[in-house]
N, C-alpha and C. Protein backbone atom coordinates (compact mmCIF):
# COMPACT_ATOMS: atom_id res chain seq x y z
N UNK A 1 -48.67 75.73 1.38
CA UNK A 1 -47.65 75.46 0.39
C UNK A 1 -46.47 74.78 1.08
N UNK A 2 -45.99 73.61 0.38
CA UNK A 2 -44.53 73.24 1.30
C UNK A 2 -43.38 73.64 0.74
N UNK A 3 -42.45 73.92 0.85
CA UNK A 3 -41.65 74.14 0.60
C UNK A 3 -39.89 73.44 0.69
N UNK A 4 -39.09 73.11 -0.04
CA UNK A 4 -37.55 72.67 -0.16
C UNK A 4 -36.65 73.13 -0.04
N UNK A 5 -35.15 73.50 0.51
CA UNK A 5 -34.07 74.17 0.69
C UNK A 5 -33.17 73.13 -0.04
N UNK A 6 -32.43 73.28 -1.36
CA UNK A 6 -31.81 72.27 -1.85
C UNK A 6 -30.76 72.67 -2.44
N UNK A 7 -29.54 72.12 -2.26
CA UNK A 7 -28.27 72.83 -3.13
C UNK A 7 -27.85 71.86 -4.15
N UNK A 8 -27.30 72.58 -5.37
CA UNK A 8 -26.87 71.64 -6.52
C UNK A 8 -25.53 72.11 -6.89
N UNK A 9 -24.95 71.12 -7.51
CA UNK A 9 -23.80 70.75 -8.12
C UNK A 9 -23.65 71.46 -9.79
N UNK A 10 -22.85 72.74 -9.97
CA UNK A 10 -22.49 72.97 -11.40
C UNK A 10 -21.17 72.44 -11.48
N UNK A 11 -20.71 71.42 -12.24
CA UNK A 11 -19.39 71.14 -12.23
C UNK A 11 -19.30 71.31 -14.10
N UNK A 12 -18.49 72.36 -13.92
CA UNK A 12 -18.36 72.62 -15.93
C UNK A 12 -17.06 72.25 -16.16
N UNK A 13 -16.58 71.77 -16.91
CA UNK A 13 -15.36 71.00 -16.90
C UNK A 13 -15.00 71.05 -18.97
N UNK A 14 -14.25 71.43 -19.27
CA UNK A 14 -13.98 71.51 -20.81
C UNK A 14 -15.10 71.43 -21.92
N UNK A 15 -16.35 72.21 -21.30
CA UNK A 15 -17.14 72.22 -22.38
C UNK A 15 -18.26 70.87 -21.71
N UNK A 16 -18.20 70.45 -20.95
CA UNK A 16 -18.86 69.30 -20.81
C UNK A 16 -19.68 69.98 -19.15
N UNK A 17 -20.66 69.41 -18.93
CA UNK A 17 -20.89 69.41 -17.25
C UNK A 17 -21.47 67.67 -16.83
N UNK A 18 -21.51 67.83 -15.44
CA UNK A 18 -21.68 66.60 -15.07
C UNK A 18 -23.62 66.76 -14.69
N UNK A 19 -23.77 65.62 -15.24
CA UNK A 19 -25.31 65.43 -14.82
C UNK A 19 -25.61 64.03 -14.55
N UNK A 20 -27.01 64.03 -13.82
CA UNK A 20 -27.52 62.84 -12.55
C UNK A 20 -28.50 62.41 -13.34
N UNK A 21 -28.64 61.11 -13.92
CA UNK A 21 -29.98 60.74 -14.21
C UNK A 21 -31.12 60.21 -13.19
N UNK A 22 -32.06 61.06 -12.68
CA UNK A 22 -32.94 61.28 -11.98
C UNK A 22 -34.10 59.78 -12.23
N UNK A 23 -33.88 58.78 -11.33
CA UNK A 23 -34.88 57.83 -11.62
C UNK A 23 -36.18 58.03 -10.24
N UNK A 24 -37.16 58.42 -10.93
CA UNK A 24 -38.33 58.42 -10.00
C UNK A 24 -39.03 57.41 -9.19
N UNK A 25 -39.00 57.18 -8.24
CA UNK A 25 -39.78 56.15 -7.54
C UNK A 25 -41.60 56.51 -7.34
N UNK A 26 -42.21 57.60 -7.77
CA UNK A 26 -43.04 57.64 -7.68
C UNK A 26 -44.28 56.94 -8.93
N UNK A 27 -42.88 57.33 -10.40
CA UNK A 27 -44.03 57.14 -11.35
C UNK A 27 -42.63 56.44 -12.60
N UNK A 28 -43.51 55.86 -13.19
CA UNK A 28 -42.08 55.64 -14.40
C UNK A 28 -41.80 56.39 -15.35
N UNK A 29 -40.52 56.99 -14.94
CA UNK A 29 -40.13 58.32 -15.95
C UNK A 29 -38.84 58.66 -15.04
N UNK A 30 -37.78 59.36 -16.15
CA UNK A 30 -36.39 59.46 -15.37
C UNK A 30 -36.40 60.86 -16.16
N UNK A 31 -35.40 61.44 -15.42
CA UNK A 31 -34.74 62.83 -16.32
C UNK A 31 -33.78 63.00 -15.45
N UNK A 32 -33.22 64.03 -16.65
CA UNK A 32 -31.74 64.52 -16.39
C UNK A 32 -31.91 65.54 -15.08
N UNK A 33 -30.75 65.62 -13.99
CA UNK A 33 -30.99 66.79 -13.49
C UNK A 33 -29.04 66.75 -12.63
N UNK A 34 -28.76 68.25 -12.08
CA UNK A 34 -28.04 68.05 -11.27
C UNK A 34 -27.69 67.88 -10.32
N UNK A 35 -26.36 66.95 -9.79
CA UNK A 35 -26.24 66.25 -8.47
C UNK A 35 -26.49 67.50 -7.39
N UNK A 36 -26.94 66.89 -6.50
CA UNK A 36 -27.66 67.68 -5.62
C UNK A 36 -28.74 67.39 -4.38
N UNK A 37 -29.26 67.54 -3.54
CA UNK A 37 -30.21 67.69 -3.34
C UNK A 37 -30.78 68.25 -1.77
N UNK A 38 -31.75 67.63 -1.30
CA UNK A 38 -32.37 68.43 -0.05
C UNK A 38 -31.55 68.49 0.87
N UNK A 39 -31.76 70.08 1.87
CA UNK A 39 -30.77 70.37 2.67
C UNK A 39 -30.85 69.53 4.27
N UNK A 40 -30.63 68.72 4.72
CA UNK A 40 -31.35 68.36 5.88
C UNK A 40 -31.05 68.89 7.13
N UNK A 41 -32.00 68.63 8.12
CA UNK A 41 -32.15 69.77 9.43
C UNK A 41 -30.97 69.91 9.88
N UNK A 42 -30.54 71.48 10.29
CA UNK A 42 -29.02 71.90 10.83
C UNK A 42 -27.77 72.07 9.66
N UNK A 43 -28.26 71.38 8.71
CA UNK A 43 -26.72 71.25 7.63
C UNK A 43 -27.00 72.48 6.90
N UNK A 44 -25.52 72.66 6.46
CA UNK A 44 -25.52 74.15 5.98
C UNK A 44 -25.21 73.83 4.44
N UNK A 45 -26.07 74.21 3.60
CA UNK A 45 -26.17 74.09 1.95
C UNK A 45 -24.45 73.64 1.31
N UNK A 46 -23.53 74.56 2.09
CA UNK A 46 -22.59 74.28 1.22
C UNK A 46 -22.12 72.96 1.33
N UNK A 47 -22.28 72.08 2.86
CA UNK A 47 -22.11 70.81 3.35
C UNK A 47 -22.95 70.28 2.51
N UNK A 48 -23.83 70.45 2.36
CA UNK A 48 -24.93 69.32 1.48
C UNK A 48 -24.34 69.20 0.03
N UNK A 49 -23.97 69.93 -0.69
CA UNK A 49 -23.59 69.88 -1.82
C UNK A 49 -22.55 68.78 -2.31
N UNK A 50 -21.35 68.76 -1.33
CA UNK A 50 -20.58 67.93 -1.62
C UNK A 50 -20.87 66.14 -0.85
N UNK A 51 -21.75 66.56 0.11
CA UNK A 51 -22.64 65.09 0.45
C UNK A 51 -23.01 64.81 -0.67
N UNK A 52 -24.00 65.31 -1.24
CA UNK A 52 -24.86 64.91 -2.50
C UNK A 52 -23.88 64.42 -3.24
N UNK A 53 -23.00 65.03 -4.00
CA UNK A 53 -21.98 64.66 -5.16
C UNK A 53 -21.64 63.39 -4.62
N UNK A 54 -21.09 63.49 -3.68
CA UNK A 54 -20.04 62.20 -2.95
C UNK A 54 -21.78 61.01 -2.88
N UNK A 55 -23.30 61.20 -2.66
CA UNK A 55 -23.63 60.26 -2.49
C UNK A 55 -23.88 59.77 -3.67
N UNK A 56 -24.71 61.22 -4.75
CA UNK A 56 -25.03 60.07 -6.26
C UNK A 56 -24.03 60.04 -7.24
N UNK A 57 -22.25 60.28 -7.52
CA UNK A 57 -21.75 60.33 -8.41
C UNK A 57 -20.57 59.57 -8.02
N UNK A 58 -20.33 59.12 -6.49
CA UNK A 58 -19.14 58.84 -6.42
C UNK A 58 -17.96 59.64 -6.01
N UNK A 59 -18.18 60.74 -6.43
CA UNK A 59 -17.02 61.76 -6.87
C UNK A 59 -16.40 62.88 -5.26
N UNK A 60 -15.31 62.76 -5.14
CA UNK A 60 -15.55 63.74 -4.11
C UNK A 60 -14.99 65.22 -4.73
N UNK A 61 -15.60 65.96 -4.22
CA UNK A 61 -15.73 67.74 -4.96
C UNK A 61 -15.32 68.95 -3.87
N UNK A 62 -14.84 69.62 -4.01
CA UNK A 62 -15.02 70.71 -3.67
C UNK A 62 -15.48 72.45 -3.82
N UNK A 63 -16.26 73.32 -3.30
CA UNK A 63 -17.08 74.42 -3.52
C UNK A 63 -16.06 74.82 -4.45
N UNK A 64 -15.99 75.51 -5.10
CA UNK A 64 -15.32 76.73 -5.98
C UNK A 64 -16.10 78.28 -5.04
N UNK A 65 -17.48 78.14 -5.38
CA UNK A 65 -17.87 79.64 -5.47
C UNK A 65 -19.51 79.41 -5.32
N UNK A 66 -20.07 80.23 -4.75
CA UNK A 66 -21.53 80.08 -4.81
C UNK A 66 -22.34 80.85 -6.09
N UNK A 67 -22.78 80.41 -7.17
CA UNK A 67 -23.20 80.73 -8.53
C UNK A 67 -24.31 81.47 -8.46
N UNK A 68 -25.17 81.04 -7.34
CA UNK A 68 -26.60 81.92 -7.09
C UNK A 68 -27.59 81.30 -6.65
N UNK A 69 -29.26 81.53 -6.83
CA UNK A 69 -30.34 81.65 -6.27
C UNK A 69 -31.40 80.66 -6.79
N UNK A 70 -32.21 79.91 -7.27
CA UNK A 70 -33.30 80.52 -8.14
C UNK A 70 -34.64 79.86 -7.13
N UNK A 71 -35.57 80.18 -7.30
CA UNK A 71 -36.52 80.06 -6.55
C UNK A 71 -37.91 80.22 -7.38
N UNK A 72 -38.65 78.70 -7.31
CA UNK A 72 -39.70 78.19 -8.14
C UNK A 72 -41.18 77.56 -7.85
N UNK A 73 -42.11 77.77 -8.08
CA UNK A 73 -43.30 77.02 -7.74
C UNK A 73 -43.87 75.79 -8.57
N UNK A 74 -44.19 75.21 -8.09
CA UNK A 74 -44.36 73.98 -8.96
C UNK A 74 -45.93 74.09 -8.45
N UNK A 75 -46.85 74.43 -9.39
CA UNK A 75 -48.33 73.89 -9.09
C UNK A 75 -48.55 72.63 -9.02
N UNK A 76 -49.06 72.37 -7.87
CA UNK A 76 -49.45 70.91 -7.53
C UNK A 76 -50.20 69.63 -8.33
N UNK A 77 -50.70 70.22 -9.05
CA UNK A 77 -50.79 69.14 -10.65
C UNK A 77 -49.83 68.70 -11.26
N UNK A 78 -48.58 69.30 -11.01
CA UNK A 78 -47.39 68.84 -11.40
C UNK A 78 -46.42 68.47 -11.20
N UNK A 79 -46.58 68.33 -9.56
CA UNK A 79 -45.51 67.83 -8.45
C UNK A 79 -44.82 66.70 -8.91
N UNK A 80 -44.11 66.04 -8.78
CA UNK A 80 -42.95 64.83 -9.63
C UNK A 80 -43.70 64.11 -7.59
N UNK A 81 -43.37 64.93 -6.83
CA UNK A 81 -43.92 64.01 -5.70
C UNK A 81 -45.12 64.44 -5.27
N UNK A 82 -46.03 63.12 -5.19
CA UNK A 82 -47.24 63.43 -5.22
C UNK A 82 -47.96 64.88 -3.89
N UNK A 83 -48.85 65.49 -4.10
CA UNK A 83 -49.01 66.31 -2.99
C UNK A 83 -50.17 67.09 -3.65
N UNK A 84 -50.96 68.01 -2.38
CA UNK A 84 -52.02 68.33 -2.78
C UNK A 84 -51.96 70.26 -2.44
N UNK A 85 -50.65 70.44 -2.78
CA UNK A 85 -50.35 71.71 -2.81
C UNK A 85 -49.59 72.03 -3.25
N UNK A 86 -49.28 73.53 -3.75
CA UNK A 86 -48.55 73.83 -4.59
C UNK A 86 -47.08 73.38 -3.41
N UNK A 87 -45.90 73.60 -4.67
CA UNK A 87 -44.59 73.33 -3.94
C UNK A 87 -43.38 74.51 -4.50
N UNK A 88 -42.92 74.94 -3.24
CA UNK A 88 -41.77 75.77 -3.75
C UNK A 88 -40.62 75.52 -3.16
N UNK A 89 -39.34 75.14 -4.75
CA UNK A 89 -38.07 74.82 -4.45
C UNK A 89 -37.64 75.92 -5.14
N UNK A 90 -36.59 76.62 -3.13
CA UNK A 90 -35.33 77.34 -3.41
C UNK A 90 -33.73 76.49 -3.51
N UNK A 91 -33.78 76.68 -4.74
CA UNK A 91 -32.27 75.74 -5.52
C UNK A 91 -31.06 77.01 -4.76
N UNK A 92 -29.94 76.32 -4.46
CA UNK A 92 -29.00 77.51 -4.27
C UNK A 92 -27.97 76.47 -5.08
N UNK A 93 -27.14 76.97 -6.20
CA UNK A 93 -26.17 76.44 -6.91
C UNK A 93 -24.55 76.81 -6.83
N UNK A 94 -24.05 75.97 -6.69
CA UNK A 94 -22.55 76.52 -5.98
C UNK A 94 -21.57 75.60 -7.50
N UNK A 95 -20.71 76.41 -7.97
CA UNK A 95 -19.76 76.16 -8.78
C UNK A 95 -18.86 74.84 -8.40
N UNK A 96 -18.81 73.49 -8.42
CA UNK A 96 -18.00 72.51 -7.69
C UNK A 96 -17.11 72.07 -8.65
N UNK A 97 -16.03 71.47 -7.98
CA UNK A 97 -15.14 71.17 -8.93
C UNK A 97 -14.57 69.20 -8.16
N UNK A 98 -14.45 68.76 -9.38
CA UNK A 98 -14.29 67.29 -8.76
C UNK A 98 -12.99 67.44 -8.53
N UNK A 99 -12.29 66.53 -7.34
CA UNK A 99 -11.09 66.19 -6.94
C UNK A 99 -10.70 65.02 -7.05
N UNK A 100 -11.43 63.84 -7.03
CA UNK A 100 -11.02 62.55 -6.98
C UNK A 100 -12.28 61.58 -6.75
N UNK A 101 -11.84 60.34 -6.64
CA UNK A 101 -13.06 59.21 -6.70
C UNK A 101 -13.62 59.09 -8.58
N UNK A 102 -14.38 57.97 -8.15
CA UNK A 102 -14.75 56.94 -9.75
C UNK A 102 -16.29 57.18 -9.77
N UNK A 103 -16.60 57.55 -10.93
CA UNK A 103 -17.93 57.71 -11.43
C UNK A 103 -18.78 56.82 -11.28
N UNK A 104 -19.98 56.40 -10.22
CA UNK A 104 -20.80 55.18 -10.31
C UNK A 104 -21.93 55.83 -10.09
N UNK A 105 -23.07 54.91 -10.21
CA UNK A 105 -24.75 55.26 -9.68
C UNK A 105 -24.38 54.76 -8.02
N UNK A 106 -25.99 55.79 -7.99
CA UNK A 106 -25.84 55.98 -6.39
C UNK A 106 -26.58 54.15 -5.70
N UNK A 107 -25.90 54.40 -4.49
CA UNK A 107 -25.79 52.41 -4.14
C UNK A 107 -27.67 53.32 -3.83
N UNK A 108 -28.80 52.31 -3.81
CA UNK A 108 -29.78 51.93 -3.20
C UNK A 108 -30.59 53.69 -3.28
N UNK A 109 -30.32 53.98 -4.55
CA UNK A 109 -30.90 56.04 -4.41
C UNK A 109 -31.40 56.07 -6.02
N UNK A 110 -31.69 56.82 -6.17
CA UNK A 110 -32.60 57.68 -6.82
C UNK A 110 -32.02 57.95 -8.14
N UNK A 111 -30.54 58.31 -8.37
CA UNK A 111 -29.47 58.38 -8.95
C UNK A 111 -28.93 57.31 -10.09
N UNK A 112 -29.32 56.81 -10.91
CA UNK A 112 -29.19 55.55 -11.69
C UNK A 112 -28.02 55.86 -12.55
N UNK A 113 -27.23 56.87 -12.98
CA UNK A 113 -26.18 56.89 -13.61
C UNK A 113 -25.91 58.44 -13.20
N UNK A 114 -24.38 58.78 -14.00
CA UNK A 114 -24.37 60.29 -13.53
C UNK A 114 -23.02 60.14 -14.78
N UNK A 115 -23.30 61.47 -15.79
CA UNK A 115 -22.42 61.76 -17.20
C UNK A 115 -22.08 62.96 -17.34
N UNK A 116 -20.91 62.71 -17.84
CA UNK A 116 -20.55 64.19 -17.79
C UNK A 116 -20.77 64.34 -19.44
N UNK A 117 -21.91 65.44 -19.70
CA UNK A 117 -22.44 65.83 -20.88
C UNK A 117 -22.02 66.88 -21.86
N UNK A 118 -21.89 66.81 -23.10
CA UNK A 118 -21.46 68.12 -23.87
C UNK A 118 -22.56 69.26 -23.49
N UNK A 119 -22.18 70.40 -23.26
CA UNK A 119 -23.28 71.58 -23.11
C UNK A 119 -24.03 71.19 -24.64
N UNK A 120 -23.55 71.08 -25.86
CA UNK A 120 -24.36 71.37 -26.88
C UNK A 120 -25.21 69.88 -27.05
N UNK A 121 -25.22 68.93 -26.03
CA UNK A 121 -26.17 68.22 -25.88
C UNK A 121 -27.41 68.02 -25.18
N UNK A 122 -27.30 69.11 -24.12
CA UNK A 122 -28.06 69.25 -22.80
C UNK A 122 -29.18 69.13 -23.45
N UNK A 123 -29.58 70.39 -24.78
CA UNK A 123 -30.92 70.93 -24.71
C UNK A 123 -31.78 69.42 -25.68
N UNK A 124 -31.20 68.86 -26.32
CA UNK A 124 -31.96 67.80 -26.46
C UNK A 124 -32.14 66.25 -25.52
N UNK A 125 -31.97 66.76 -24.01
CA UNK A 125 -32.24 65.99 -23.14
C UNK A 125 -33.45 66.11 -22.34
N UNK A 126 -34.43 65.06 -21.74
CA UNK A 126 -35.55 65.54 -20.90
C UNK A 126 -34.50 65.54 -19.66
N UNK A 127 -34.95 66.85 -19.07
CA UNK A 127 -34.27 67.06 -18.08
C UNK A 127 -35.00 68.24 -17.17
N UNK A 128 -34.35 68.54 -16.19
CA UNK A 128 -35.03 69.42 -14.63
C UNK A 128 -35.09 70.90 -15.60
N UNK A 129 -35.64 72.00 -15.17
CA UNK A 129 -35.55 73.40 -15.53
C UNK A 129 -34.19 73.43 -14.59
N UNK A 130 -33.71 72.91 -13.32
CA UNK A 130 -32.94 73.51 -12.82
C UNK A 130 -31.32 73.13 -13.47
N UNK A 131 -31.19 72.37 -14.55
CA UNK A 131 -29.96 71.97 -15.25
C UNK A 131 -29.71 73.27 -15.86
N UNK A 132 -31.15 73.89 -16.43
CA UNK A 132 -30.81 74.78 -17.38
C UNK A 132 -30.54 75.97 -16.42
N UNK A 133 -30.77 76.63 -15.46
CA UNK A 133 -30.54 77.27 -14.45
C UNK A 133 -29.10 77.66 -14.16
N UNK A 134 -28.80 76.10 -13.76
CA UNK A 134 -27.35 75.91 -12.91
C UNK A 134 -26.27 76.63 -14.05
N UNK A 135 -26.70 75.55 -15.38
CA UNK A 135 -25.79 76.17 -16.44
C UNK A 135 -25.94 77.44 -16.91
N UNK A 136 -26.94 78.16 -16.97
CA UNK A 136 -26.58 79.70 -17.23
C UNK A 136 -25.88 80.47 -15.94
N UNK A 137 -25.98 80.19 -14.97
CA UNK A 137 -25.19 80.78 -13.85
C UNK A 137 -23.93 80.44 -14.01
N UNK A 138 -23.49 79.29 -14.08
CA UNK A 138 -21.98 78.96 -14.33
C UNK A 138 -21.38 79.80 -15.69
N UNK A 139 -22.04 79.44 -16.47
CA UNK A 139 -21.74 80.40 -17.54
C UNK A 139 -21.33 81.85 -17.52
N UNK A 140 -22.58 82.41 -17.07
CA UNK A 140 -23.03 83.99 -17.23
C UNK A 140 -22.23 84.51 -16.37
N UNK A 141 -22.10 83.63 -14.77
CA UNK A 141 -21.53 84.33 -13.29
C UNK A 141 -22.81 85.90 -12.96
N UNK A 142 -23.83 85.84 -13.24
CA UNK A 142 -24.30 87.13 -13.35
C UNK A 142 -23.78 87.59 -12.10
N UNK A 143 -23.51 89.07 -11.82
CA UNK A 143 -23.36 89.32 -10.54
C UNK A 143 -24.46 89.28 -9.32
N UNK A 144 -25.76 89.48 -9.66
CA UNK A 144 -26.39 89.63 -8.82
C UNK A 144 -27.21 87.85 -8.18
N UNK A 145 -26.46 87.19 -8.82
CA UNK A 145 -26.77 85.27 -8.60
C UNK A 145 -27.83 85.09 -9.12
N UNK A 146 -28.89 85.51 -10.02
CA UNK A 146 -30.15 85.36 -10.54
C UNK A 146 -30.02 85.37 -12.14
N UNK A 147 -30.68 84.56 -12.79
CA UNK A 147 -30.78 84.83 -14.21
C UNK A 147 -32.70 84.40 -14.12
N UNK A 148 -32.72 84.53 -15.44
CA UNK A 148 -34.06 84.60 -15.61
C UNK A 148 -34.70 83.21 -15.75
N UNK A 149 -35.98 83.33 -14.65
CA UNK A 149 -36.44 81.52 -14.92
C UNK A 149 -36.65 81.23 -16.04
N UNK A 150 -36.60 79.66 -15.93
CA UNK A 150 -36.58 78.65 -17.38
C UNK A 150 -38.14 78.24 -17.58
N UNK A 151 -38.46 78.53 -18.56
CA UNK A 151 -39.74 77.88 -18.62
C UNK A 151 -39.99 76.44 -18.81
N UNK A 152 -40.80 75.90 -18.43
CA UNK A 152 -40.91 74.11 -18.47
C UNK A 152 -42.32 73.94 -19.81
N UNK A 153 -42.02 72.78 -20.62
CA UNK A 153 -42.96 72.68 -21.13
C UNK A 153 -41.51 71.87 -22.58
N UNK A 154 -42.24 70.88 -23.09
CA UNK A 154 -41.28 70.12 -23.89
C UNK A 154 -40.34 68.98 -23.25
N UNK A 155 -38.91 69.40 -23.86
CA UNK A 155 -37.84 68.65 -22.88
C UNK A 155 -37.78 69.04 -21.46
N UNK A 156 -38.41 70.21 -21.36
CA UNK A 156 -37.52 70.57 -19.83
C UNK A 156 -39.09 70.63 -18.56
N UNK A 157 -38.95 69.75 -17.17
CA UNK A 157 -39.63 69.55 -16.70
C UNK A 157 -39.11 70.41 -15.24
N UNK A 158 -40.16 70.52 -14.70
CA UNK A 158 -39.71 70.74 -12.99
C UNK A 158 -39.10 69.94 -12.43
């Protein structure tokens, strides 16, 4: 099984959050998901987080608070990147808050736009299970950093 270490971006802001439109280079198909992504060797999640923001949104951010956990398998029939085993991404989601800089797509990435969305629009978006994730943690704050996984199937994809 391989496995991902990846931190994401909840930035909730007056009812709205910010989200990444996810353009795939593997297959043609985009979805919503949040800024974010893989941790790379030596960097410490909370560093990655505001890399990420600062690479696909433009925006520079800072942590607020670490929101929580969630941790997922993706059976390999359904990998978004191709592979011949199952895959498990541990998301760690940290509360961010923007400080400054201009909203653009990411130069030469993956990232094709990035909006800051009404919550009561999310659920009719194709988008990651982990949008819906990030936003019940920001929401809820559960104490123990876990809410209950999202099921995929419809709008909402791995």
């Amino acid at each position: 099984m391989s496995r991902r270490v990846a931190a994401y971006a909840v930035c909730l802001e007056g009812g709205r959050v910010l989200l990444a439109r996810y353009v795939s280079p593997y297959e043609d198909r985009t979805l919503w998901t949040l800024p974010g992504g893989g941790v790379e060797p030596c960097e410490d999640p909370f560093d990655t987080v505001t890399r990420e923001v600062a690479e696909e949104t433009g925006y520079e951010s800072v942590v607020e608070r670490l929101l929580g956990v969630d941790s997922r398998v993706i059976p390999a029939a359904l990998r978004r990147i191709p592979g011949d085993e199952d895959h498990q991404n541990i998301g760690i989601f940290y509360a961010v808050r923007i400080t400054a800089g201009t909203i653009r797509p990411e130069p030469n990435g993956e990232t094709a736009e990035s909006v800051w969305t009404p919550l009561d629009v999310v659920p009719t978006l194709r988008r990651s299970a982990l949008v819906d994730v990030g936003i019940a943690l920001g929401v809820s704050s559960p104490p123990t950093g876990h809410v209950p996984q999202v099921e995929v199937g419809g709008l909402i994809e791995y």
